[in-house]
C-alpha atoms as a PDB file:
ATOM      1  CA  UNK A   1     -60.566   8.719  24.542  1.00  0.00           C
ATOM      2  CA  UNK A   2     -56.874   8.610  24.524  1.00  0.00           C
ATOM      3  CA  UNK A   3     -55.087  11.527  23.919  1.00  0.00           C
ATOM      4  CA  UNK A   4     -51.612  11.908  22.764  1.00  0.00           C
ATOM      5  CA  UNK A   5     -48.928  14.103  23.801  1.00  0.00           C
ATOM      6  CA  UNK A   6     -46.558  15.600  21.696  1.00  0.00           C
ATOM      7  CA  UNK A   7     -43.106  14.277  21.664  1.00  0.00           C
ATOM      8  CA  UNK A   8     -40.192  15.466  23.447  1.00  0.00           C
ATOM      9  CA  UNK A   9     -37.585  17.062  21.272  1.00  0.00           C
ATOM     10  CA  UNK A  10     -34.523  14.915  20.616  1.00  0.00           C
ATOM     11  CA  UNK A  11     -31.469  16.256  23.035  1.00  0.00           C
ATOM     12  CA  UNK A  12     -27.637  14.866  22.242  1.00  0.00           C
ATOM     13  CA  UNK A  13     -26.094  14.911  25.355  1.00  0.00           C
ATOM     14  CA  UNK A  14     -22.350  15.705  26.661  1.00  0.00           C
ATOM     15  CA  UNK A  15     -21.558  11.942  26.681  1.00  0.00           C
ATOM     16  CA  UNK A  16     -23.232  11.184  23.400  1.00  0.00           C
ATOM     17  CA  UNK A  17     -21.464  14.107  21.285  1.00  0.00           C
ATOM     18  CA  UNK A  18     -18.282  12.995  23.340  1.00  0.00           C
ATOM     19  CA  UNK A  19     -19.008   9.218  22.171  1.00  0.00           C
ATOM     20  CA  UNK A  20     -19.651  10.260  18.653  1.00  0.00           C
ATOM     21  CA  UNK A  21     -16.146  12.375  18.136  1.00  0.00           C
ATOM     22  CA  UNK A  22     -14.153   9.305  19.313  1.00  0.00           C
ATOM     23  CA  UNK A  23     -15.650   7.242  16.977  1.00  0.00           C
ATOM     24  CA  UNK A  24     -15.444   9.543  14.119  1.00  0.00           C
ATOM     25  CA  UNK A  25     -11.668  10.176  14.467  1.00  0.00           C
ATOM     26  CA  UNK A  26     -10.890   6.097  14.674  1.00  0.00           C
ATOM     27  CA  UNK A  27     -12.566   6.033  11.618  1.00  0.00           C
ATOM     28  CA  UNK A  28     -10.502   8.660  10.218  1.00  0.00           C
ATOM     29  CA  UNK A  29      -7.406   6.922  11.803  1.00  0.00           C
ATOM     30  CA  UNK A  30      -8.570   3.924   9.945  1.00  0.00           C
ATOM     31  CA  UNK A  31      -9.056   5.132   6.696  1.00  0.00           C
ATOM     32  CA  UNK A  32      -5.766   7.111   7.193  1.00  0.00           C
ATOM     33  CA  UNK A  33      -3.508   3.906   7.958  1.00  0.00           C
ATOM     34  CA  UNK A  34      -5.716   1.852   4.845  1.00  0.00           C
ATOM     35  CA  UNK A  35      -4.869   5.117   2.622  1.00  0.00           C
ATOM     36  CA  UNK A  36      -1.183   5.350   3.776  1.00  0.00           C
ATOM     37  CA  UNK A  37      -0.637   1.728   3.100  1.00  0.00           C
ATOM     38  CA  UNK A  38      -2.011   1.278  -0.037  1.00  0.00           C
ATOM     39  CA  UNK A  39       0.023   4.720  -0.804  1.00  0.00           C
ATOM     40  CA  UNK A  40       3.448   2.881   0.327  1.00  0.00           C
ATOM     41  CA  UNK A  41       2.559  -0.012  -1.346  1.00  0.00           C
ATOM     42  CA  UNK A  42       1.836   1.958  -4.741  1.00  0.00           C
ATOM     43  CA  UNK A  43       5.459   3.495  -3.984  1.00  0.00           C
ATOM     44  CA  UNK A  44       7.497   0.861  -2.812  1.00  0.00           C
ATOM     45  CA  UNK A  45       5.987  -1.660  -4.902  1.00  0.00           C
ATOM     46  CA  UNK A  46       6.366  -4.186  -1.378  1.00  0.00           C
ATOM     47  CA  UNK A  47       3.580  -6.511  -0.303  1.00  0.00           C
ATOM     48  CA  UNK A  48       2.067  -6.322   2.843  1.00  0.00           C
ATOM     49  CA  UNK A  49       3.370  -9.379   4.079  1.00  0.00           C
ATOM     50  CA  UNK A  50       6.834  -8.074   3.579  1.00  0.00           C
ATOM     51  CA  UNK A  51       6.298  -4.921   5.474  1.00  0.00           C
ATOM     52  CA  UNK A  52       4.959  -7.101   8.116  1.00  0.00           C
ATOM     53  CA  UNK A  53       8.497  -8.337   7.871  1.00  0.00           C
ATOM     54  CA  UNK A  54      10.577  -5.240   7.616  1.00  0.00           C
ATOM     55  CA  UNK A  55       8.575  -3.785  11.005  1.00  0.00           C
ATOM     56  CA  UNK A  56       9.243  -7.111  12.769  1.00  0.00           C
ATOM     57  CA  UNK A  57      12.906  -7.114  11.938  1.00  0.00           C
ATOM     58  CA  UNK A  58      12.935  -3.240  13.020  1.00  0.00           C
ATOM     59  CA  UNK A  59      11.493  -4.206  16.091  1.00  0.00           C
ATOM     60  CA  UNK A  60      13.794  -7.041  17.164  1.00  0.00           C
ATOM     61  CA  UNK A  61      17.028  -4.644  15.963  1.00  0.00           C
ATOM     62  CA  UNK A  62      15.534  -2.453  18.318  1.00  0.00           C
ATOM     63  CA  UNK A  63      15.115  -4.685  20.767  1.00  0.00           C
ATOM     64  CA  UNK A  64      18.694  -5.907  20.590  1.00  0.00           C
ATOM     65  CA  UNK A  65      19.840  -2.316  20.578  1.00  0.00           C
ATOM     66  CA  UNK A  66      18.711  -2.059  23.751  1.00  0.00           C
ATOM     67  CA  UNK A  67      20.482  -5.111  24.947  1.00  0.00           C
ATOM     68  CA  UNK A  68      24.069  -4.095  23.398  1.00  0.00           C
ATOM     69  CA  UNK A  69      23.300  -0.719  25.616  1.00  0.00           C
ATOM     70  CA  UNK A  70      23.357  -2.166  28.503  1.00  0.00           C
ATOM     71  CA  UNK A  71      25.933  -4.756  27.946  1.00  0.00           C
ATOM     72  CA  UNK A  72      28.128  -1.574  26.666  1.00  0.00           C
ATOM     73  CA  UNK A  73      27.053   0.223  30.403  1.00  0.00           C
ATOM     74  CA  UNK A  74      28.519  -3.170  32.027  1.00  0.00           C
ATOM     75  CA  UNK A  75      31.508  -3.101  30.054  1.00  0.00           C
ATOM     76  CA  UNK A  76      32.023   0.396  30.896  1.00  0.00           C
ATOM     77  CA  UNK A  77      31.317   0.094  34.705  1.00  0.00           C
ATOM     78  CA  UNK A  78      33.899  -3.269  34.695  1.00  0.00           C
ATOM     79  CA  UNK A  79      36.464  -0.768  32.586  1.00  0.00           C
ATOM     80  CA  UNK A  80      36.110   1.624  35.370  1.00  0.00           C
ATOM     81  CA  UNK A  81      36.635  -0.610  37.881  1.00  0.00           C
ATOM     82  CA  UNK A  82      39.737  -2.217  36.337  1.00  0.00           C
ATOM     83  CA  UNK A  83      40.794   1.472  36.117  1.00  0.00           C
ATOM     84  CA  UNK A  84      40.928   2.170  39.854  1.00  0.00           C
ATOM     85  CA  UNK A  85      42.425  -1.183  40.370  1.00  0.00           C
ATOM     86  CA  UNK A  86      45.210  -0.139  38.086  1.00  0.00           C
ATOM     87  CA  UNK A  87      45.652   3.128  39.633  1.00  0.00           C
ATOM     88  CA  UNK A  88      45.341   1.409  42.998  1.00  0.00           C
ATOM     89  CA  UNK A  89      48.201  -0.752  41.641  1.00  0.00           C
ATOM     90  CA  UNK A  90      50.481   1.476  40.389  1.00  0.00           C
ATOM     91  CA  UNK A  91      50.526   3.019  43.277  1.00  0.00           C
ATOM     92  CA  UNK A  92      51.228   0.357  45.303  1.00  0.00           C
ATOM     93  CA  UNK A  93      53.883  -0.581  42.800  1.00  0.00           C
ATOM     94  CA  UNK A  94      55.339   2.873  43.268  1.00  0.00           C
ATOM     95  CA  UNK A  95      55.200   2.944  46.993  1.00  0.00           C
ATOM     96  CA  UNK A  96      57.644  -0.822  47.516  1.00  0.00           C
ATOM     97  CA  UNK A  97      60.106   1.070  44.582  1.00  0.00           C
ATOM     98  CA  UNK A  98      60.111   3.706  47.038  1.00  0.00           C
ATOM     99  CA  UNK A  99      61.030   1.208  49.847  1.00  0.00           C
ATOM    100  CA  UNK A 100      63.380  -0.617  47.780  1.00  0.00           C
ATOM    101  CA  UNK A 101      65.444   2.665  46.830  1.00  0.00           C
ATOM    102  CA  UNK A 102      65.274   3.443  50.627  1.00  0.00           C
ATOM    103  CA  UNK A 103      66.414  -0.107  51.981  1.00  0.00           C
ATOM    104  CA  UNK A 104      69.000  -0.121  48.680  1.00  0.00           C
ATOM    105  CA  UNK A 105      70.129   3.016  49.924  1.00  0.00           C
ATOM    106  CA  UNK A 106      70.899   1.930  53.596  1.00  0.00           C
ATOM    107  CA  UNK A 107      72.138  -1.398  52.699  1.00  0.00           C
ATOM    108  CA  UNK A 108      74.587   0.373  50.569  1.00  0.00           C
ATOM    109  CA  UNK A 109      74.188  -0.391  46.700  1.00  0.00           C
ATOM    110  CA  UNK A 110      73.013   2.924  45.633  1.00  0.00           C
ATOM    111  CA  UNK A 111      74.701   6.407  46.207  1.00  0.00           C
ATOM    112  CA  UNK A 112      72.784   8.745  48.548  1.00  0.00           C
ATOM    113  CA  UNK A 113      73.307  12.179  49.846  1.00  0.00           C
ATOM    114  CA  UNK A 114      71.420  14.635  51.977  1.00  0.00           C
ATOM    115  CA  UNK A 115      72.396  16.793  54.878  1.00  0.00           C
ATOM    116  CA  UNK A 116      75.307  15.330  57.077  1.00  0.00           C
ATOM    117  CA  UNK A 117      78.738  15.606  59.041  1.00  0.00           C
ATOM    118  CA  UNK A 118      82.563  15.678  57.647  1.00  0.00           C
ATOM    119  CA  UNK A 119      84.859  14.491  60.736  1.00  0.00           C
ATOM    120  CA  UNK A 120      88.578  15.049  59.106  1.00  0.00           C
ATOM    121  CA  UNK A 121      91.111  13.065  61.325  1.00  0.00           C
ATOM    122  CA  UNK A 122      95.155  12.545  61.215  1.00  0.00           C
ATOM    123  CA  UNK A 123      98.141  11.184  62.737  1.00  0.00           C
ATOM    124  CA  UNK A 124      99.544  13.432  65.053  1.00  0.00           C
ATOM    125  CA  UNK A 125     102.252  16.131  64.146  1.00  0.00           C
ATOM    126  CA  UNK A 126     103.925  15.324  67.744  1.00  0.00           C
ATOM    127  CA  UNK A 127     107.507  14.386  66.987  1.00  0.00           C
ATOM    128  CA  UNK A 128     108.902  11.744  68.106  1.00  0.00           C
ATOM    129  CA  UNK A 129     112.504  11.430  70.636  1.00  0.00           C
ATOM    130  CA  UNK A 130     114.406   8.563  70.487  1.00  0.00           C
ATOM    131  CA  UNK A 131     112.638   5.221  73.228  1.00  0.00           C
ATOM    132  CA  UNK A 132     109.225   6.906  71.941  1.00  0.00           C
ATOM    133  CA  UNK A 133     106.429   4.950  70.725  1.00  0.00           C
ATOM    134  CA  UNK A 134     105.422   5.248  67.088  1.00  0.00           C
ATOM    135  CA  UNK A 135     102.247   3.982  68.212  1.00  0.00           C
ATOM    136  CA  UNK A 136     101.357   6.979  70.254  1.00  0.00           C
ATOM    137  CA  UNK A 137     101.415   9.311  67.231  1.00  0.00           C
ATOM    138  CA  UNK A 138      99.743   6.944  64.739  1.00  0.00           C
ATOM    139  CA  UNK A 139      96.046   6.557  64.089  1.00  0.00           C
ATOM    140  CA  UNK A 140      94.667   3.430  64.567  1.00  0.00           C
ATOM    141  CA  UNK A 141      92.108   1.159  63.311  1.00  0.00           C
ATOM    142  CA  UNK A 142      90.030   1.200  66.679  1.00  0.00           C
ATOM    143  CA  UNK A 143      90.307   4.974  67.047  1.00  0.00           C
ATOM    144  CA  UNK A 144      88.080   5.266  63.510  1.00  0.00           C
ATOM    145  CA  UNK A 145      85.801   2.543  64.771  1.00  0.00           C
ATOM    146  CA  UNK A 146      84.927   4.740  67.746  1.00  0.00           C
ATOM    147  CA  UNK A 147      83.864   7.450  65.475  1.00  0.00           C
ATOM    148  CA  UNK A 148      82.020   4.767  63.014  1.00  0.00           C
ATOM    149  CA  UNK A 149      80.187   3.803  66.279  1.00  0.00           C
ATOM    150  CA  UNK A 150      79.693   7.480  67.389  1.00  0.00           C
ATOM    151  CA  UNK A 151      78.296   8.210  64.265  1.00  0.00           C
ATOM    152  CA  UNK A 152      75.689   5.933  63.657  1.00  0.00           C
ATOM    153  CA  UNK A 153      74.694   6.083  67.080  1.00  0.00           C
ATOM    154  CA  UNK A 154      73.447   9.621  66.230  1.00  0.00           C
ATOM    155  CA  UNK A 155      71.468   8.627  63.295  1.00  0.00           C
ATOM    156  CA  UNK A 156      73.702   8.217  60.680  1.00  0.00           C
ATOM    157  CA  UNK A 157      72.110   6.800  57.700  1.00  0.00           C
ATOM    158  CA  UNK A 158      75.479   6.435  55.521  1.00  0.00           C
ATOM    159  CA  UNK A 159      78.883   6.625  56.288  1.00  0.00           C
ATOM    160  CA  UNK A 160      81.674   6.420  53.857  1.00  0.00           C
ATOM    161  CA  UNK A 161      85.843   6.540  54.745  1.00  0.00           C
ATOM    162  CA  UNK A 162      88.388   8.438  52.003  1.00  0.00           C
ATOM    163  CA  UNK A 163      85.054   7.336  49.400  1.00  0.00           C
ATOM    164  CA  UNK A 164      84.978   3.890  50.893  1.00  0.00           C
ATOM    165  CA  UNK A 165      81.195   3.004  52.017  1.00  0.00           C
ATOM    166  CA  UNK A 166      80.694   1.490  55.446  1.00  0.00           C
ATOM    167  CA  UNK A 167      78.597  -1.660  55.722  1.00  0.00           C
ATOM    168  CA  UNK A 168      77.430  -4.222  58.178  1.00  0.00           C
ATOM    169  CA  UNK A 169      80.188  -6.299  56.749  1.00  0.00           C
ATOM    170  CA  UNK A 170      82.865  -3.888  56.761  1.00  0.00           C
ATOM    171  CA  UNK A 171      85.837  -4.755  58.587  1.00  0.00           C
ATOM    172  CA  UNK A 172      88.718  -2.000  59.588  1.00  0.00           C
ATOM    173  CA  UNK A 173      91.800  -3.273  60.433  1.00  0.00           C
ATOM    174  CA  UNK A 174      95.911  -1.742  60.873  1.00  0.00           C
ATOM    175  CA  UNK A 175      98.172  -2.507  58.498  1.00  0.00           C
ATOM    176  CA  UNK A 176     101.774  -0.512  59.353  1.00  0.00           C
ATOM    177  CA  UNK A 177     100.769   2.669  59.177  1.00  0.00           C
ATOM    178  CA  UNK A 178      97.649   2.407  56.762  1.00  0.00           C
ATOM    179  CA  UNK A 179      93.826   1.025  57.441  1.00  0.00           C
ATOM    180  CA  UNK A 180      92.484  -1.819  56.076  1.00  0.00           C
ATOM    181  CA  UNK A 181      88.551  -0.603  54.656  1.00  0.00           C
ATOM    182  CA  UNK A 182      86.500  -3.555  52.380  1.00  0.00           C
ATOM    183  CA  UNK A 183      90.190  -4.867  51.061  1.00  0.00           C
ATOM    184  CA  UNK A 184      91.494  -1.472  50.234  1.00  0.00           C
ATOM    185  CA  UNK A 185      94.473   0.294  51.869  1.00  0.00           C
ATOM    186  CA  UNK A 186      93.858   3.963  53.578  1.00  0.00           C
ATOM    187  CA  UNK A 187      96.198   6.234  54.389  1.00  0.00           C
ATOM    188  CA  UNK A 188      95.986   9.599  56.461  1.00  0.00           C
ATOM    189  CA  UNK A 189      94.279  11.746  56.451  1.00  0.00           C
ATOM    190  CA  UNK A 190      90.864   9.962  56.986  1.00  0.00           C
ATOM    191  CA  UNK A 191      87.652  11.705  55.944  1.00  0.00           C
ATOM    192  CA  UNK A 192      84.697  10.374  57.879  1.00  0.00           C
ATOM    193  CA  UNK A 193      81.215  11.490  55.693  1.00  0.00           C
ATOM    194  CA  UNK A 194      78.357  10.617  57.183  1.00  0.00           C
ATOM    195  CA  UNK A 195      74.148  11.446  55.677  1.00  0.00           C
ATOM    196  CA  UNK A 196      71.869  12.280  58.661  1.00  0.00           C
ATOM    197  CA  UNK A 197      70.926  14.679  61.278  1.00  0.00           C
ATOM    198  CA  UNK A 198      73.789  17.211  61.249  1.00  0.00           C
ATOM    199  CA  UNK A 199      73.577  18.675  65.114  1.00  0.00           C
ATOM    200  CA  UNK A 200      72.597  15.550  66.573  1.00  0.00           C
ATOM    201  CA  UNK A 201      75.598  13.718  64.778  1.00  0.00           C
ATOM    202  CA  UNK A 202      78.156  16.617  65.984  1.00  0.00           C
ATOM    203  CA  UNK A 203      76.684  16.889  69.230  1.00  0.00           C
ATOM    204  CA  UNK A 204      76.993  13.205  69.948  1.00  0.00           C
ATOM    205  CA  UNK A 205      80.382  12.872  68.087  1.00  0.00           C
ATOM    206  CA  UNK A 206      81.937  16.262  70.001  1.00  0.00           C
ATOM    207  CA  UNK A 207      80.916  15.198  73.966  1.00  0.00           C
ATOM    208  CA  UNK A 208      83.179  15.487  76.336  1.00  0.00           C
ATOM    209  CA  UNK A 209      83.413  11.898  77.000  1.00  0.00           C
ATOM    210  CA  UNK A 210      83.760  10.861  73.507  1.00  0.00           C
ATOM    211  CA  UNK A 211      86.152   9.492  70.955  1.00  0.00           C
ATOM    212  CA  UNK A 212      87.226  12.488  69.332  1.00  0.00           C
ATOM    213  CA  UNK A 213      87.908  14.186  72.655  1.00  0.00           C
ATOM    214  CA  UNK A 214      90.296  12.129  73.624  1.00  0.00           C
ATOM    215  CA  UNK A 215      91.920  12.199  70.619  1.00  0.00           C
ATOM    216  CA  UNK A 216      92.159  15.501  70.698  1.00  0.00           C
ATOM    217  CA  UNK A 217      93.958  15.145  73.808  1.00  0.00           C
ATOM    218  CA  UNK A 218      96.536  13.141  72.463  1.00  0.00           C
ATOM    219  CA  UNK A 219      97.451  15.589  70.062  1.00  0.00           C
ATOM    220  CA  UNK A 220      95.149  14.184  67.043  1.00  0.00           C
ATOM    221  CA  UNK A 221      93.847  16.780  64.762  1.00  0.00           C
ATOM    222  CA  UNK A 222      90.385  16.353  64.673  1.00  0.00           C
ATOM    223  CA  UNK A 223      87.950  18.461  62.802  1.00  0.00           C
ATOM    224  CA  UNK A 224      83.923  18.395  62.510  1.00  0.00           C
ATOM    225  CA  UNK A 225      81.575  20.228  59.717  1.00  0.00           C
ATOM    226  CA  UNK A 226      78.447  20.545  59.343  1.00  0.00           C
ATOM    227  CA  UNK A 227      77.219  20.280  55.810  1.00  0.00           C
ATOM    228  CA  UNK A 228      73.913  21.376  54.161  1.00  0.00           C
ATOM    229  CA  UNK A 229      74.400  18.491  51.735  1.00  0.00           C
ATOM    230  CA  UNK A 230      76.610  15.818  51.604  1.00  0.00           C
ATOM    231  CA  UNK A 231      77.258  12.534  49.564  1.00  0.00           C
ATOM    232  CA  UNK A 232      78.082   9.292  50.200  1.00  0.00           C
ATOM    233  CA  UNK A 233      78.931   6.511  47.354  1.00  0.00           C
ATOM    234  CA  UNK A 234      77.427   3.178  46.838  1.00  0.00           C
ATOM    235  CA  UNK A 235      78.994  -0.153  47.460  1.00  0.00           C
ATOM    236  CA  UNK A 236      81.582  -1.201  45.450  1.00  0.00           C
ATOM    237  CA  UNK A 237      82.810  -4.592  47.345  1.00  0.00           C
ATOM    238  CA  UNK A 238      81.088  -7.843  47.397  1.00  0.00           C
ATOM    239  CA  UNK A 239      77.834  -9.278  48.903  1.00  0.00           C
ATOM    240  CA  UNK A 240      78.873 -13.026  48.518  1.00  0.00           C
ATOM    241  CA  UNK A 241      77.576 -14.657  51.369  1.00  0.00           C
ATOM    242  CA  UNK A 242      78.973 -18.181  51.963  1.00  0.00           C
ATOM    243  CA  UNK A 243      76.982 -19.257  55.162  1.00  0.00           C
ATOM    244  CA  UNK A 244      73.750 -17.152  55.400  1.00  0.00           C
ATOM    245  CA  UNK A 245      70.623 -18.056  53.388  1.00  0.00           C
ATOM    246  CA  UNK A 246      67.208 -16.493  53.207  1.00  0.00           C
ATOM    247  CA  UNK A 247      65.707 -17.776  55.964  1.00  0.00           C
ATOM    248  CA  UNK A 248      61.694 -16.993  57.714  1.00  0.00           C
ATOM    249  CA  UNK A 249      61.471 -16.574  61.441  1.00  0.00           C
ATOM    250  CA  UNK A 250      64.145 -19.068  63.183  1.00  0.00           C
ATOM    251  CA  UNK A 251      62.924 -21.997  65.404  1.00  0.00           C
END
């Protein structure tokens, strides 16, 4: 005889209830994109194929977007980088103007001043007797040279006689009683101003051995100052040369 056993009870388990919520809400999704469609469609009056359009226009503009972003970071990181070069630039730039005011400056063609010496020098007051000299009482060419030399031995940077600015090129030379200095005519008293280090310069130019010493013992009046600041004109001869050209190293 068979017998039959009742039947179990029907149990939903975790993963069926779990299985049966995610398919209930893609149906709602569904039926909510169908509904919201057919809604933008009543309102906008567009076809479906257009929309199709509109979002794959949207998407590409997007999509480009994205691609004028980072071409605008490139640009941006180039600009940046031209930037510093600039900078870098200028300041090179800046540094050789520098240099060229500083080699202008010692070769002459701008004025300069700074800290310095004044050496003040004259004929001597010694009179003369009759079978004396003139000579012996009368400054001379070679006597300011020795002081030029003195001078820029010391340091001196720029020199400059009664406002006439020494060069490489300038020549001194005796005319009667006057000194010849870049074509012009001198006359006593000579004042010797000279840029650079002020107790070096009078330490050198004062020795015992020196120049001015022995001037001094002749009966020159010679006189040295130190000056806190001191100026010295530019050039105002000629730089013609007839013989000398730019030249690299010579062979």
């Amino acid at each position: 005889m068979v017998r039959f056993q009742p039947s179990r009870p029907w149990r939903v388990t975790r993963l069926q209830a779990t299985l049966a919520l995610i398919l209930a809400a893609a149906g709602f999704l569904a039926v909510t994109q169908i509904r919201n469609e057919l809604l933008i469609r009543q309102q906008l009056r567009v076809p479906s194929q257009r929309l199709e359009e509109l979002g794959f226009m949207l998407r590409e503009m997007e999509r480009n977007r994205g691609v004028l972003e980072q071409q605008i970071f490139q640009l941006r990181t180039q600009l940046h980088a031209y930037e510093q070069g600039a900078s870098q630039g200028r300041d090179q730039l800046e540094a050789l103007g520098r240099q060229l005011d500083r080699l202008r400056g010692l070769a002459g063609h701008t004025h300069v001043a700074g800290p310095g010496v004044i050496v003040e020098l004259d004929d001597s007051p010694l009179p003369l007797r009759p079978g004396d000299d003139p000579n012996t009482v009368i400054l001379h060419y070679t006597d300011l040279q020795g002081v030029l030399n003195d001078l820029f031995a010391s340091g001196a940077e720029a020199v400059a006689i009664n406002g006439e600015r020494v060069i490489s090129t300038t020549g001194l030379n005796c005319v009667g009683t006057t000194i010849i200095c870049n074509a012009k005519r001198l006359a006593p008293p000579y004042r010797v101003i000279a840029v650079g280090p002020p107790d070096d310069m009078m330490a050198y130019v004062d020795r015992p051995d020196g120049v001015v010493q022995a001037l001094r013992a002749f009966a020159f009046p010679v006189k040295i100052t130190k000056a806190v600041r001191v100026g010295v004109p530019a050039y105002r001869g000629s730089f013609r040369f007839t013989y000398a050209r730019p030249s690299g190293p010579f062979q």
